[in-house]
Protein backbone atom coordinates (compact mmCIF):
# COMPACT_ATOMS: atom_id res chain seq x y z
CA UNK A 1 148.77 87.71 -37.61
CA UNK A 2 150.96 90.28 -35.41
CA UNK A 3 149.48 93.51 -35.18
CA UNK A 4 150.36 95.74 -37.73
CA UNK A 5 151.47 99.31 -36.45
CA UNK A 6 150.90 103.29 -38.02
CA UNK A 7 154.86 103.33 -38.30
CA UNK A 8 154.46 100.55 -41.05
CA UNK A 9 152.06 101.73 -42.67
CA UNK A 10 153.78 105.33 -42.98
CA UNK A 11 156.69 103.59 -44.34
CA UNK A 12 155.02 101.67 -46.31
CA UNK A 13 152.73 104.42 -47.92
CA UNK A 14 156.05 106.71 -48.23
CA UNK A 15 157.74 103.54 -50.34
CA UNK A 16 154.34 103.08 -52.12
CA UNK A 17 154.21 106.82 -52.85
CA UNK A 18 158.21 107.22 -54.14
CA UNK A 19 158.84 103.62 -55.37
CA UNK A 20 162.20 104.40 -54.32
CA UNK A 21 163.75 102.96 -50.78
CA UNK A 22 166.59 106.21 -50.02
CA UNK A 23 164.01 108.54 -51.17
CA UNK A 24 161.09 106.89 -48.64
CA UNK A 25 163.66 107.02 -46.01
CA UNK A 26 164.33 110.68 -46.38
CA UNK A 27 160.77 111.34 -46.56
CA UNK A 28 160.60 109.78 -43.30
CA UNK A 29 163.56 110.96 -41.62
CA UNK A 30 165.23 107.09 -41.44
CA UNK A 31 167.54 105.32 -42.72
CA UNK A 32 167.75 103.11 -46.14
CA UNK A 33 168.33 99.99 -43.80
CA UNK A 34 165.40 100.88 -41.24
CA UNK A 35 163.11 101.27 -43.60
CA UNK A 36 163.87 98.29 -45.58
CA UNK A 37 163.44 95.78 -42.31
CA UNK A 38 160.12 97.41 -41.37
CA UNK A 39 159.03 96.76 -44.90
CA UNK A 40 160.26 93.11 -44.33
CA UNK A 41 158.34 92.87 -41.44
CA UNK A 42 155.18 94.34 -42.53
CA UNK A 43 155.50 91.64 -45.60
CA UNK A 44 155.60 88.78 -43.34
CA UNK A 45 152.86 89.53 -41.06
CA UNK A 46 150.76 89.48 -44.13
CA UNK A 47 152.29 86.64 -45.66
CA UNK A 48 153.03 87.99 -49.13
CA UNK A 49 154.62 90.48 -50.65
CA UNK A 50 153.58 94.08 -51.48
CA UNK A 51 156.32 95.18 -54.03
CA UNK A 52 157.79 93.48 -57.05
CA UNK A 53 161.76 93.70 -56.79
CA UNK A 54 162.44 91.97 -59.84
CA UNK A 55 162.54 94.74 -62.23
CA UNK A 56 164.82 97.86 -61.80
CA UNK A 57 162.11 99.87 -61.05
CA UNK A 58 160.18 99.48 -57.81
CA UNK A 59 156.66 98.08 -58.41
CA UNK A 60 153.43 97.31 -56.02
CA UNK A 61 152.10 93.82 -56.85
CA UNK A 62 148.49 94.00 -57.55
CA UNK A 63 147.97 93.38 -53.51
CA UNK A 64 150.42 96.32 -53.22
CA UNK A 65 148.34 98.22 -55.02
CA UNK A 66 144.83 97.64 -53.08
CA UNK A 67 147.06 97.53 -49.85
CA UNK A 68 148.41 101.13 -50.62
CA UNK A 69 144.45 102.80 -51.46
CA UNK A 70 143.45 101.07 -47.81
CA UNK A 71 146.23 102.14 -46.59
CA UNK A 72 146.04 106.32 -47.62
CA UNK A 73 142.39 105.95 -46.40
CA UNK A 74 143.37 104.55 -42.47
CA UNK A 75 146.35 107.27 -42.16
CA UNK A 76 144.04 110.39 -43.33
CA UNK A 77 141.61 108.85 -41.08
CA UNK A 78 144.32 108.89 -38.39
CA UNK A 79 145.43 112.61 -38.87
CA UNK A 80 141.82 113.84 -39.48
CA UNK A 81 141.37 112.36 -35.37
CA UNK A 82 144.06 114.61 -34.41
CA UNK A 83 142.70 117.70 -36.54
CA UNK A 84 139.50 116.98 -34.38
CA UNK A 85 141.50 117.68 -31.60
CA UNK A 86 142.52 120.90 -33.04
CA UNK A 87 139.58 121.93 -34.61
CA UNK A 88 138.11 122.51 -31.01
CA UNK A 89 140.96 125.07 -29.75
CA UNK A 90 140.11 128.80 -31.00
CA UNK A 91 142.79 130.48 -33.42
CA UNK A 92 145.70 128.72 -35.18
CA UNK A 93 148.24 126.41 -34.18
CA UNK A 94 150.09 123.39 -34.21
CA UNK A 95 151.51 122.66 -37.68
CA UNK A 96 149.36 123.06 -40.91
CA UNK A 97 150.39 122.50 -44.58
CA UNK A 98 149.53 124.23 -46.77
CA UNK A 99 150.36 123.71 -51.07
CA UNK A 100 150.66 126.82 -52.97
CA UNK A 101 150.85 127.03 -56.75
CA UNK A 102 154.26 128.48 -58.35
CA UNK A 103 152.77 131.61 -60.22
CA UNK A 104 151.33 132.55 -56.90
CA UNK A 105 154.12 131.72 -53.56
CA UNK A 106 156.60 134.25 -54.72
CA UNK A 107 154.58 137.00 -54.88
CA UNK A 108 152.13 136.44 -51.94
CA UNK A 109 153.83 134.03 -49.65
CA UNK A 110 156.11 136.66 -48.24
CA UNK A 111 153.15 139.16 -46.73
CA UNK A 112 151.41 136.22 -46.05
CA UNK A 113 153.68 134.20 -43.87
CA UNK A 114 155.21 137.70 -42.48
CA UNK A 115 151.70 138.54 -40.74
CA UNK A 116 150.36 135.23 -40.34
CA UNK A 117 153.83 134.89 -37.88
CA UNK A 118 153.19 137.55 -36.16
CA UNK A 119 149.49 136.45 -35.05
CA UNK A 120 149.81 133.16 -34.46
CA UNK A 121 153.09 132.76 -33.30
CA UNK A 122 152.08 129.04 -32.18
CA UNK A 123 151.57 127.85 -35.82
CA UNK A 124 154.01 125.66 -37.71
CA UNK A 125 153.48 126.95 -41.22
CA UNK A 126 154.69 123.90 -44.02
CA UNK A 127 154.59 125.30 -47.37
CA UNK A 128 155.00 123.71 -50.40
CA UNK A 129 155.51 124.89 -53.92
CA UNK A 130 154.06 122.49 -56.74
CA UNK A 131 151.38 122.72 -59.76
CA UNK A 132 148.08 122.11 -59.46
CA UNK A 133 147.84 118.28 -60.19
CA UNK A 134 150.14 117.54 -57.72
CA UNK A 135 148.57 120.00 -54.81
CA UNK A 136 144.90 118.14 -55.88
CA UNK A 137 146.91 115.22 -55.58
CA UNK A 138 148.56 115.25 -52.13
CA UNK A 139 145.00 117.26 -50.55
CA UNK A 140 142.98 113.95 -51.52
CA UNK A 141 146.01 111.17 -49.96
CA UNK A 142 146.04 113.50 -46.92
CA UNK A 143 149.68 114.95 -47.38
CA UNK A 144 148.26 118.91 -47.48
CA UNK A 145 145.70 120.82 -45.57
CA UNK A 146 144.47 122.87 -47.83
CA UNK A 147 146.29 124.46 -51.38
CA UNK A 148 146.38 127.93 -52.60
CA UNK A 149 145.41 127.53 -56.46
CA UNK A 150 143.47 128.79 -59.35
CA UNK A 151 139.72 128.27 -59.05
CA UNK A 152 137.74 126.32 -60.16
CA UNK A 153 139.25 122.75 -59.35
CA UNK A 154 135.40 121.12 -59.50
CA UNK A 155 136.57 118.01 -57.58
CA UNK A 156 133.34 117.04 -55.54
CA UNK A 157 135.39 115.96 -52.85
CA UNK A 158 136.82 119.43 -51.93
CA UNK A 159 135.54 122.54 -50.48
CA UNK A 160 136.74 125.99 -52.40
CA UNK A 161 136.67 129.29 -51.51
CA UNK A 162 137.44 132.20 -53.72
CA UNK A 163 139.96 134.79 -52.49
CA UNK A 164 140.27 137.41 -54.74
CA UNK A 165 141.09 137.97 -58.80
CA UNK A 166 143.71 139.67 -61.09
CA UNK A 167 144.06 140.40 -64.78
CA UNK A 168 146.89 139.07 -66.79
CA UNK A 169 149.53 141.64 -68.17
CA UNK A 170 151.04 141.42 -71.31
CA UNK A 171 154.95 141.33 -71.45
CA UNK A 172 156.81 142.47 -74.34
CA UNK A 173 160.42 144.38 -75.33
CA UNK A 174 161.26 148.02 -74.59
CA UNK A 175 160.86 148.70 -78.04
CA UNK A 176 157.36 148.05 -77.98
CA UNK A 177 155.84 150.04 -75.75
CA UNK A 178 153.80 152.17 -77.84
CA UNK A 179 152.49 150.09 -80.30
CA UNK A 180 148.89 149.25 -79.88
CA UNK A 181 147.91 146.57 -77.54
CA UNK A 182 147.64 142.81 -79.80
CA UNK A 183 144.00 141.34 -80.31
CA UNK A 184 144.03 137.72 -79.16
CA UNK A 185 143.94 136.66 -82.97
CA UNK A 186 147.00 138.63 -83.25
CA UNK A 187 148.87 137.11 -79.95
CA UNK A 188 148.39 134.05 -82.20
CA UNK A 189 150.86 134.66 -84.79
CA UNK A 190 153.26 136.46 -82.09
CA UNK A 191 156.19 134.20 -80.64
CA UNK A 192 154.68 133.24 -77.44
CA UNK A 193 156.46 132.54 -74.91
CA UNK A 194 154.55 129.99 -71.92
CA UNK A 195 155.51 127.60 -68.99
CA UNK A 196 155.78 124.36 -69.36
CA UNK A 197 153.05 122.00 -69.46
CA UNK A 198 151.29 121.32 -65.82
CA UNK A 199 151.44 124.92 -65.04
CA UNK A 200 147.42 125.67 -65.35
CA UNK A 201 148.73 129.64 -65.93
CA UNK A 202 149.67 128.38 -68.74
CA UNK A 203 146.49 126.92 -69.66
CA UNK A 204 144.65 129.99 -69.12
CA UNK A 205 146.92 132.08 -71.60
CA UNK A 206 146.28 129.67 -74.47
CA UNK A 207 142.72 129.29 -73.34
CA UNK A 208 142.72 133.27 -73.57
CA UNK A 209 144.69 133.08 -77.29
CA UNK A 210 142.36 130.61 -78.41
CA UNK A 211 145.54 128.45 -79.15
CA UNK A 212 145.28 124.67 -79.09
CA UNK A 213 147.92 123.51 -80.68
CA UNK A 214 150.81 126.06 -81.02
CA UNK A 215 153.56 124.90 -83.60
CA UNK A 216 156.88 124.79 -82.07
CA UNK A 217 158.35 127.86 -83.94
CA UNK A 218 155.46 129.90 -82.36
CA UNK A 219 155.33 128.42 -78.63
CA UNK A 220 158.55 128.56 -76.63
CA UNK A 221 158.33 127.08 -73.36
CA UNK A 222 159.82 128.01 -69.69
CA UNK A 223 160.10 126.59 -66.01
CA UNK A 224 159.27 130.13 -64.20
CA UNK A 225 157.43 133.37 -64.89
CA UNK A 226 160.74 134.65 -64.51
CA UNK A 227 162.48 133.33 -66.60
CA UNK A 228 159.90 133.65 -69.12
CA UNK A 229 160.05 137.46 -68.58
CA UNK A 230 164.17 137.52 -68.94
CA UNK A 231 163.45 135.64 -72.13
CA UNK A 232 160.71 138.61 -73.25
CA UNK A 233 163.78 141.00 -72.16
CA UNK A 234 166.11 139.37 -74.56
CA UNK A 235 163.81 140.16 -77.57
CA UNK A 236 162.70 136.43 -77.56
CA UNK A 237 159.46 137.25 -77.95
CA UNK A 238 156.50 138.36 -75.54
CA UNK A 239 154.53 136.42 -72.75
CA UNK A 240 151.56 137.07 -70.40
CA UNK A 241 151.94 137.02 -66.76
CA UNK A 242 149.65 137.53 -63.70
CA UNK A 243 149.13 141.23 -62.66
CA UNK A 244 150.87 140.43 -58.88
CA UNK A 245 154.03 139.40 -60.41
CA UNK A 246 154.48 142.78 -62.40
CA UNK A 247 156.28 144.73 -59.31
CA UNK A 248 158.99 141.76 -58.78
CA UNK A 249 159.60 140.22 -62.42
CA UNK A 250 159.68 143.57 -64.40
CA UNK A 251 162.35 144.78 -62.01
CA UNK A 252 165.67 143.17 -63.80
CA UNK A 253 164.72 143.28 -67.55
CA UNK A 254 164.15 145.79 -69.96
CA UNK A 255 160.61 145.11 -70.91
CA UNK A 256 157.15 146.62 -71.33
CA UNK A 257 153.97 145.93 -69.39
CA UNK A 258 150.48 146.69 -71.44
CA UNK A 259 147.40 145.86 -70.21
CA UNK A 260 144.50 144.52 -72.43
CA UNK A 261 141.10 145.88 -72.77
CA UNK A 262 138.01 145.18 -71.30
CA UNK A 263 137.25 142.07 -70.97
CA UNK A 264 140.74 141.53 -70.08
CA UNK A 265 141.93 138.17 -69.42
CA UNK A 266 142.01 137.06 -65.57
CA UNK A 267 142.07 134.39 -62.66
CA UNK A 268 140.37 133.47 -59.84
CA UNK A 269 142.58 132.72 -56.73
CA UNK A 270 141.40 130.56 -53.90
CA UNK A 271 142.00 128.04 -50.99
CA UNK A 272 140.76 124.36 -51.86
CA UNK A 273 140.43 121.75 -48.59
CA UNK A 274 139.39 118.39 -48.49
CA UNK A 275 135.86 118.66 -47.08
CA UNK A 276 135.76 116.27 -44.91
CA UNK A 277 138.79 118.04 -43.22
CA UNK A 278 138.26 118.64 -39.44
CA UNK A 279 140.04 121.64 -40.03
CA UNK A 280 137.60 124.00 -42.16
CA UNK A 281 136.64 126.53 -39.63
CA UNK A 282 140.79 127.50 -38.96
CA UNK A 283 141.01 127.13 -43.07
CA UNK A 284 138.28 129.36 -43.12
CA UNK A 285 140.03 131.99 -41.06
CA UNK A 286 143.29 131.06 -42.99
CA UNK A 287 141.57 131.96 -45.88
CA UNK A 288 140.30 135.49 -44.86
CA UNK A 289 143.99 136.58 -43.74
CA UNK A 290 144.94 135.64 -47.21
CA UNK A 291 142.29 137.24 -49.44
CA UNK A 292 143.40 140.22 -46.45
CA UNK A 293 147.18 140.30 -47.94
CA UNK A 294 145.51 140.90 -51.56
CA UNK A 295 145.10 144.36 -52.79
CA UNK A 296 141.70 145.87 -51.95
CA UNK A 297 140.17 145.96 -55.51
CA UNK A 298 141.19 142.58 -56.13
CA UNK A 299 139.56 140.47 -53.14
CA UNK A 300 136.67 138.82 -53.45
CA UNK A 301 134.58 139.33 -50.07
C-alpha cells in the first residue's frame, strides 16, 4: 500500500467531522473537486471505502468510523510535536486557539485580546465562540488549545484552572425596581426568561431556581443574553444574567438590575486544556493575563 500522507488524513478527518464535501473543503481552504479526489485516493490505497454515499446524508462505514478515532489520535499527536517546539521558546507566539463560551467573549474578549496584542505582538490569537459541549468537544479531537468556560468540566483528561467568579444579577422591567428582591421559590412562578438549551448559563439559573422542568407558559427561551434582556425590556418577563454583562446589556433597554442576597447565585470562570498539551506552561501564563483583565474582587489568585 502507497503511503498515506497528513494532507489525507486532514481531509479526511475534516469530511469525517462535517459529513458534508463543500463544507470540508471550506474548512480546509480547497476546493469541492480537490477534496473529493484526495478522498478517492486515500480510499484506494486502503482498498475499501470509508463513507457510505448511498443515502443523502454522508455516512462513515463502520471502518470509517474506527479509521476517523485513529485518525484524530495521529493528527493531535502531530500538532502536539510542533507545540513541543513551542513550548521551549519563552513568552507567546505563533498561533494559539483558544474556545470561549458565549455568555463570556463579549464582555471579556475585548480587554483581553486588546492587551494580550499589545504584549505579544508575535501571537496569532484564533478565537472561537461556541457552548460548552462543543469547546469540550473540539479540546479532546485537538481542534482548540485551551477554552474559556464555566468550571467545573470534571473531564479527567483536562487540566482546569480557575480564573476568577461573579454573581448573577437579576433582570427585570423599570417598573419593578423597588419591589423586594424574589426568593428562588418565587422566581419559580415568575415568567422566566433563559437561553436555549446547551448554554450551561442556563443550567446554572434553573439549577439556582430549583426548576427542572419549567412548563412552557413559564420558561421562554432565547439565543443571546441580549436578547434575553431586550425581551425583559419589553415587559416579557425577567431573566438572570452574569454580573460582567450588566455594563453592556443594560445599556439599550429600560430595565432594572437587583442583586440577590447572600448566598447569591454565582460562577466560576476558568481556562480548561487538554493535559497532555505541550502547551501548559504558555496556557498557564495565558491564563494569569486573563484572570488579570477581571475585576480585582472577582479573581481568584
Amino acid at each position: 500500500m502507497k503511503s498515506l500522507t497528513l494532507k489525507q488524513l486532514r481531509y479526511f478527518e475534516a469530511l469525517a467531522r462535517h459529513r458534508h464535501f463543500g463544507r470540508a473543503a471550506d474548512a480546509c481552504a480547497i476546493s469541492q473537486p480537490a477534496l473529493s479526489m484526495q478522498i478517492k485516493e486515500l480510499e484506494e490505497q486502503l482498498g475499501t471505502g470509508l463513507f457510505d454515499r448511498s443515502t443523502r446524508s454522508l455516512r462513515l462505514t463502520g471502518l470509517g468510523e474506527e479509521f476517523a478515532d485513529r485518525v484524530r489520535d495521529i493528527l493531535r499527536a502531530v500538532d502536539e510535536l510542533g507545540d513541543l517546539a513551542r513550548a521551549a521558546q519563552t513568552g507567546l507566539s505563533g498561533p494559539l486557539r483558544i474556545g470561549v463560551i458565549p455568555t463570556v467573549a463579549p464582555y471579556l474578549l475585548p480587554a483581553f485580546i486588546s492587551g494580550l496584542g499589545e504584549r505579544y505582538p508575535g501571537l496569532d490569537l484564533q478565537v472561537h465562540e461556541t457552548v460548552t459541549p462543543k469547546l469540550l468537544t473540539e479540546l479532546a479531537d485537538g481542534r482548540l488549545d485551551t477554552a474559556i468556560v464555566a468550571l467545573p468540566v470534571s473531564e479527567p483528561h483536562l487540566a482546569e484552572i480557575a480564573l476568577f467568579s461573579e454573581d448573577f444579577v437579576l433582570v427585570r422591567p423599570v417598573a419593578d425596581a423597588g419591589e423586594p428582591v424574589p426568593e428562588p421559590e418565587t422566581l419559580r412562578e415568575m415568567r422566566l426568561l433563559l437561553l436555549e438549551e446547551g448554554h450551561c448559563f442556563r443550567d446554572q439559573a434553573l439549577s439556582f431556581c430549583a426548576m427542572g422542568a419549567a412548563r412552557p407558559r413559564e420558561l421562554l427561551e432565547g439565543s443571546s443574553l441580549s436578547t434575553l434582556v431586550q425581551m425583559v425590556g419589553a415587559g416579557i418577563g425577567v431573566t438572570l444574567i452574569p454580573d460582567m454583562a450588566v455594563p453592556i446589556e443594560t445599556l439599550s433597554a429600560p430595565v432594572s438590575i437587583a442583586r440577590f442576597p447572600h448566598p447569591a447565585p454565582r460562577r466560576t470562570i476558568g481556562m480548561v486544556w487538554r493535559r497532555t498539551n505541550p502547551l501548559a506552561g504558555q496556557l498557564r501564563l495565558l491564563a494569569d493575563i486573563v484572570r488579570g483583565c477581571a475585576p480585582p474582587d472577582r479573581a481568584i489568585a
